[in-house]
C-alpha atoms as a PDB file:
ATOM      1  CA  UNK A   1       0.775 -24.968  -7.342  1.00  0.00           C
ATOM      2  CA  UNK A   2       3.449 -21.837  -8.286  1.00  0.00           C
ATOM      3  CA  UNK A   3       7.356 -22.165  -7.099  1.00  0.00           C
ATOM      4  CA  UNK A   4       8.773 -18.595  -7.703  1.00  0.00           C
ATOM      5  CA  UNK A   5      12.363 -18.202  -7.421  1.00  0.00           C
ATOM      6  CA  UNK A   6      13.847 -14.900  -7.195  1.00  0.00           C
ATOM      7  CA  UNK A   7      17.360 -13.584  -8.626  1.00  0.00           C
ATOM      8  CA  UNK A   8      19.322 -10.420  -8.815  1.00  0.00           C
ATOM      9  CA  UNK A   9      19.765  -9.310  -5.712  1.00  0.00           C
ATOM     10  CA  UNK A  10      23.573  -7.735  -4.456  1.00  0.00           C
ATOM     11  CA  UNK A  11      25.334  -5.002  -3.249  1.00  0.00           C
ATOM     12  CA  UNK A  12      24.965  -1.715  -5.043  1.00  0.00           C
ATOM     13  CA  UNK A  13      26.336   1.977  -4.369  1.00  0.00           C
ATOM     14  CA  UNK A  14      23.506   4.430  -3.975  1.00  0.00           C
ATOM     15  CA  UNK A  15      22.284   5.899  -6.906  1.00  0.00           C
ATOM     16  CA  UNK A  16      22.904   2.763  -9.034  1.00  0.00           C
ATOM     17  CA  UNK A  17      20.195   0.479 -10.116  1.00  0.00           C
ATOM     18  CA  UNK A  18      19.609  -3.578  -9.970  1.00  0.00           C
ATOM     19  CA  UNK A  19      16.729  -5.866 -11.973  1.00  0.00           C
ATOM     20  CA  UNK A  20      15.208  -8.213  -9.811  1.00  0.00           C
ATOM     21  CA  UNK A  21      13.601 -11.399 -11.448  1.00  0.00           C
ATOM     22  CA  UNK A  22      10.780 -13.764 -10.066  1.00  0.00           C
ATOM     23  CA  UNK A  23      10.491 -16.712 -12.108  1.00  0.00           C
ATOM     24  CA  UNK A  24       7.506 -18.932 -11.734  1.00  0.00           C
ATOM     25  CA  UNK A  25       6.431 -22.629 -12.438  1.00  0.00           C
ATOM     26  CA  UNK A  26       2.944 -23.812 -12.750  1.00  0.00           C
ATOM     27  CA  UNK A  27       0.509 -23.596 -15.319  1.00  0.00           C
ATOM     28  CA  UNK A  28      -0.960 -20.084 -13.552  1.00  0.00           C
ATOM     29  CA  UNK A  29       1.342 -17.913 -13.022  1.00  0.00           C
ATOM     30  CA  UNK A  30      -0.390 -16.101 -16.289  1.00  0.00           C
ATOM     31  CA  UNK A  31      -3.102 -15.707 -14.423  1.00  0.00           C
ATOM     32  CA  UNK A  32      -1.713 -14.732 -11.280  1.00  0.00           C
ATOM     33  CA  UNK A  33      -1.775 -11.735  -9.698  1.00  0.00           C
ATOM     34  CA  UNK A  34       1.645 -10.636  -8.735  1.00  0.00           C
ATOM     35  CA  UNK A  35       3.769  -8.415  -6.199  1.00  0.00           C
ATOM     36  CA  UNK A  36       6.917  -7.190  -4.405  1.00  0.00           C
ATOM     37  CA  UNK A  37       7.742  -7.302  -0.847  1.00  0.00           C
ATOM     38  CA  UNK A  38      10.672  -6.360   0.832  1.00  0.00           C
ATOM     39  CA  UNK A  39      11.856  -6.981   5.032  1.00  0.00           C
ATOM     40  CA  UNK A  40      14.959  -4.679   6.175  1.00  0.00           C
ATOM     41  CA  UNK A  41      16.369  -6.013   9.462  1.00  0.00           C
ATOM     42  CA  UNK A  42      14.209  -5.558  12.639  1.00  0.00           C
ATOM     43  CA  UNK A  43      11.027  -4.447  10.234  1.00  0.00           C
ATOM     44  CA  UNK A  44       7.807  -6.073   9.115  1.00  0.00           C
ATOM     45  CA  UNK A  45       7.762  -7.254   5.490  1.00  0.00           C
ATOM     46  CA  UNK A  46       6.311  -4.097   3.608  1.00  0.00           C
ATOM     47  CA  UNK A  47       4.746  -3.806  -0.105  1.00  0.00           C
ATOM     48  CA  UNK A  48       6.850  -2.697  -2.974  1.00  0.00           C
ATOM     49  CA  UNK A  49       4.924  -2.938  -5.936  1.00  0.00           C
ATOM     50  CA  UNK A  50       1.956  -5.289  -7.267  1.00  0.00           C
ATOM     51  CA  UNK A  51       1.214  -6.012 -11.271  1.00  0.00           C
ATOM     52  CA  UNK A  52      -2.081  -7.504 -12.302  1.00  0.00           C
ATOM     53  CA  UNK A  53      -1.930 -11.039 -14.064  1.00  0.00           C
ATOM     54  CA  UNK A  54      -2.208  -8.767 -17.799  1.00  0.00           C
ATOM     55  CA  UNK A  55       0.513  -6.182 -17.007  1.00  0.00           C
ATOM     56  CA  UNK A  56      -1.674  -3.969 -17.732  1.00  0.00           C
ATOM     57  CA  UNK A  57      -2.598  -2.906 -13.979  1.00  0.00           C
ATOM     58  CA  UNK A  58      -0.036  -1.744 -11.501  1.00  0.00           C
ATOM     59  CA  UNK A  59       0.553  -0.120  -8.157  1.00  0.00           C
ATOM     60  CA  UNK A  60       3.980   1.209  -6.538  1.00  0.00           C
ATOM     61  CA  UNK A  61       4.506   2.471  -2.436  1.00  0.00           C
ATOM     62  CA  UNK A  62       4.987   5.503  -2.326  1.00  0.00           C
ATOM     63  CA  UNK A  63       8.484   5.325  -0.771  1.00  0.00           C
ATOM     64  CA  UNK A  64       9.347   3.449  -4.376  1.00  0.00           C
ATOM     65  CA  UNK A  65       7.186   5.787  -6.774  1.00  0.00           C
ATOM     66  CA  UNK A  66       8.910   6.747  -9.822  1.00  0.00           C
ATOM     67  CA  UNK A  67      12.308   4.727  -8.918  1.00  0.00           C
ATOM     68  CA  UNK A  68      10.878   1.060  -9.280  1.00  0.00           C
ATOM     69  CA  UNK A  69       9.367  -0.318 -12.112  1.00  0.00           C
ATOM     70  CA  UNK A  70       7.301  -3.545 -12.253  1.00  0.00           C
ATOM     71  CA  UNK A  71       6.556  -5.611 -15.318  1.00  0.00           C
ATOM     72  CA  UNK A  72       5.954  -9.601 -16.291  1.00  0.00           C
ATOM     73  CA  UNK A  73       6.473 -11.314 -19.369  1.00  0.00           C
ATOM     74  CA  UNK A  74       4.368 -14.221 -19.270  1.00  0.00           C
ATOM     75  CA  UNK A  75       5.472 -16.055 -21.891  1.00  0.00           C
ATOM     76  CA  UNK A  76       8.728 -16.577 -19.785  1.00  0.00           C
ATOM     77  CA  UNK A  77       6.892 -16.994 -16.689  1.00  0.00           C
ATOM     78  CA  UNK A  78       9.107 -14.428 -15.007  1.00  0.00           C
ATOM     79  CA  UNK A  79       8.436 -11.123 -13.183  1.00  0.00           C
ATOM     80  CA  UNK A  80      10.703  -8.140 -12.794  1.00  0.00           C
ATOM     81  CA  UNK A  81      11.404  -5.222 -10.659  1.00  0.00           C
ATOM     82  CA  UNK A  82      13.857  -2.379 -12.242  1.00  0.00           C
ATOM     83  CA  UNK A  83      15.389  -0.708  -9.203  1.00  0.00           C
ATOM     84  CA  UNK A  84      16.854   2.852 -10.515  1.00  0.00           C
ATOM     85  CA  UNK A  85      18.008   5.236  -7.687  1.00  0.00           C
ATOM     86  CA  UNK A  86      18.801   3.157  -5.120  1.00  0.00           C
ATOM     87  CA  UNK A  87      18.934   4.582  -1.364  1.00  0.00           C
ATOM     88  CA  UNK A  88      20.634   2.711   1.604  1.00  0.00           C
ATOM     89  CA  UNK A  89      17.090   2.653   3.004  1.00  0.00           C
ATOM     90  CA  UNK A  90      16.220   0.339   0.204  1.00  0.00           C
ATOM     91  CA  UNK A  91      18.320  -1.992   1.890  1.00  0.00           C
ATOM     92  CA  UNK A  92      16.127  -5.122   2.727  1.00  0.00           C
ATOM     93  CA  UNK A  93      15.527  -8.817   1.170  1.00  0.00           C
ATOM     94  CA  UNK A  94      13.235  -8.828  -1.153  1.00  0.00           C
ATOM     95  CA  UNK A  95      10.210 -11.512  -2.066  1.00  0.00           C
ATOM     96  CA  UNK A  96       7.818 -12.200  -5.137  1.00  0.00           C
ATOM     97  CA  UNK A  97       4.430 -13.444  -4.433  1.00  0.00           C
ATOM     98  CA  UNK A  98       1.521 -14.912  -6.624  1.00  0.00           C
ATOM     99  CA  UNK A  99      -1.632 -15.117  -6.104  1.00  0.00           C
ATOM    100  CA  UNK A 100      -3.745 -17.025  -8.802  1.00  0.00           C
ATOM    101  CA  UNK A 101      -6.083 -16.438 -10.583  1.00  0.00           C
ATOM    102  CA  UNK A 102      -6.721 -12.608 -10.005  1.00  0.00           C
ATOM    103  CA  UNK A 103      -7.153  -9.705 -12.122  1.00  0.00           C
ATOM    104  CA  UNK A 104      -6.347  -7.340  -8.857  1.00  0.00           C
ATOM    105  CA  UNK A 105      -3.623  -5.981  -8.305  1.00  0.00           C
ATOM    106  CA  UNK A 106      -2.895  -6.661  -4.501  1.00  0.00           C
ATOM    107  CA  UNK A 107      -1.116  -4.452  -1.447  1.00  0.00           C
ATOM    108  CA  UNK A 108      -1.660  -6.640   1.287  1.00  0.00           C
ATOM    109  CA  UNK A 109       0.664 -10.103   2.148  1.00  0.00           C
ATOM    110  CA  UNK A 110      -1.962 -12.032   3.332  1.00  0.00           C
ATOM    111  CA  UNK A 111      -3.719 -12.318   0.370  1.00  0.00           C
ATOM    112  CA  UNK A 112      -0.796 -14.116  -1.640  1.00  0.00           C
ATOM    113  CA  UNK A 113      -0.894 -17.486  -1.665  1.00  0.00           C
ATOM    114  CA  UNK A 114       2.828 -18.380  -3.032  1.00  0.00           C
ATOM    115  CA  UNK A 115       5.993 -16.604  -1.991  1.00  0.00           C
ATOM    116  CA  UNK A 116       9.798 -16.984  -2.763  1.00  0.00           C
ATOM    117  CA  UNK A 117      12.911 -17.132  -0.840  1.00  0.00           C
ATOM    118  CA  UNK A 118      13.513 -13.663  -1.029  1.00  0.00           C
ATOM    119  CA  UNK A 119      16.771 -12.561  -2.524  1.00  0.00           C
ATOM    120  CA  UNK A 120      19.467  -9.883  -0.860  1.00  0.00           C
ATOM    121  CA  UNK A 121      19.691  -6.267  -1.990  1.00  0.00           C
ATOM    122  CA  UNK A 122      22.126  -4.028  -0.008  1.00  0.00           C
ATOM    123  CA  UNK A 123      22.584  -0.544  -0.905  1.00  0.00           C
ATOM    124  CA  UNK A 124      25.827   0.901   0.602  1.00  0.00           C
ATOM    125  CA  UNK A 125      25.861   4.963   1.289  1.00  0.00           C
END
């Protein structure tokens, strides 16, 4: 079993950046493939970015491509997601997900097995 909590969400101007975290419990998280989603208002939950259980693997949407960054640390059980160049349209809550164990890196919800809450990010014009 994996609880991920995330943190670091809030209000930003655009153009400024944010560091989202996604810590985990459980004895696989460092074997767990892991991944961003976000869901803006009125939209289905899209991919944001995915990092295999290593770090050594990962894979961005292209509407987040050179802006984002993904990374782990897995001796703190926690994932991140640097946010640089933030556009209102980034506006959305945004949710970690595991899925353990997998050396993939992984696009599609449905696959995931553990989610978190989902933290706010707002990105005002």
């Amino acid at each position: 079993q994996v609880q991920l909590v995330e943190s670091g969400g809030g209000l930003v101007q655009a153009g400024g950046s944010l560091r989202l975290s996604c810590a985990a419990s459980g004895r696989t998280f460092s074997s767990a493939a892991m991944g961003w989603f976000r869901q803006a208002p009125g939209k289905e939950r899209e991919f944001v970015a995915a990092i295999n259980w290593r770090g050594s693997s990962t894979d961005y949407a292209d509407s987040v491509k050179g802006r984002f960054t993904i990374s782990r640390d897995n001796s703190k059980n926690t994932m991140y997601l640097q946010m640089n160049s933030l556009k209102p349209g980034d506006t959305a809550v945004y949710s970690c997900a595991a899925k353990g164990p997998s050396g993939a890196t992984i696009r599609v919800d449905y696959e995931y097995d553990y989610w978190g809450q989902g933290t706010q990010v707002t990105v005002s014009s």
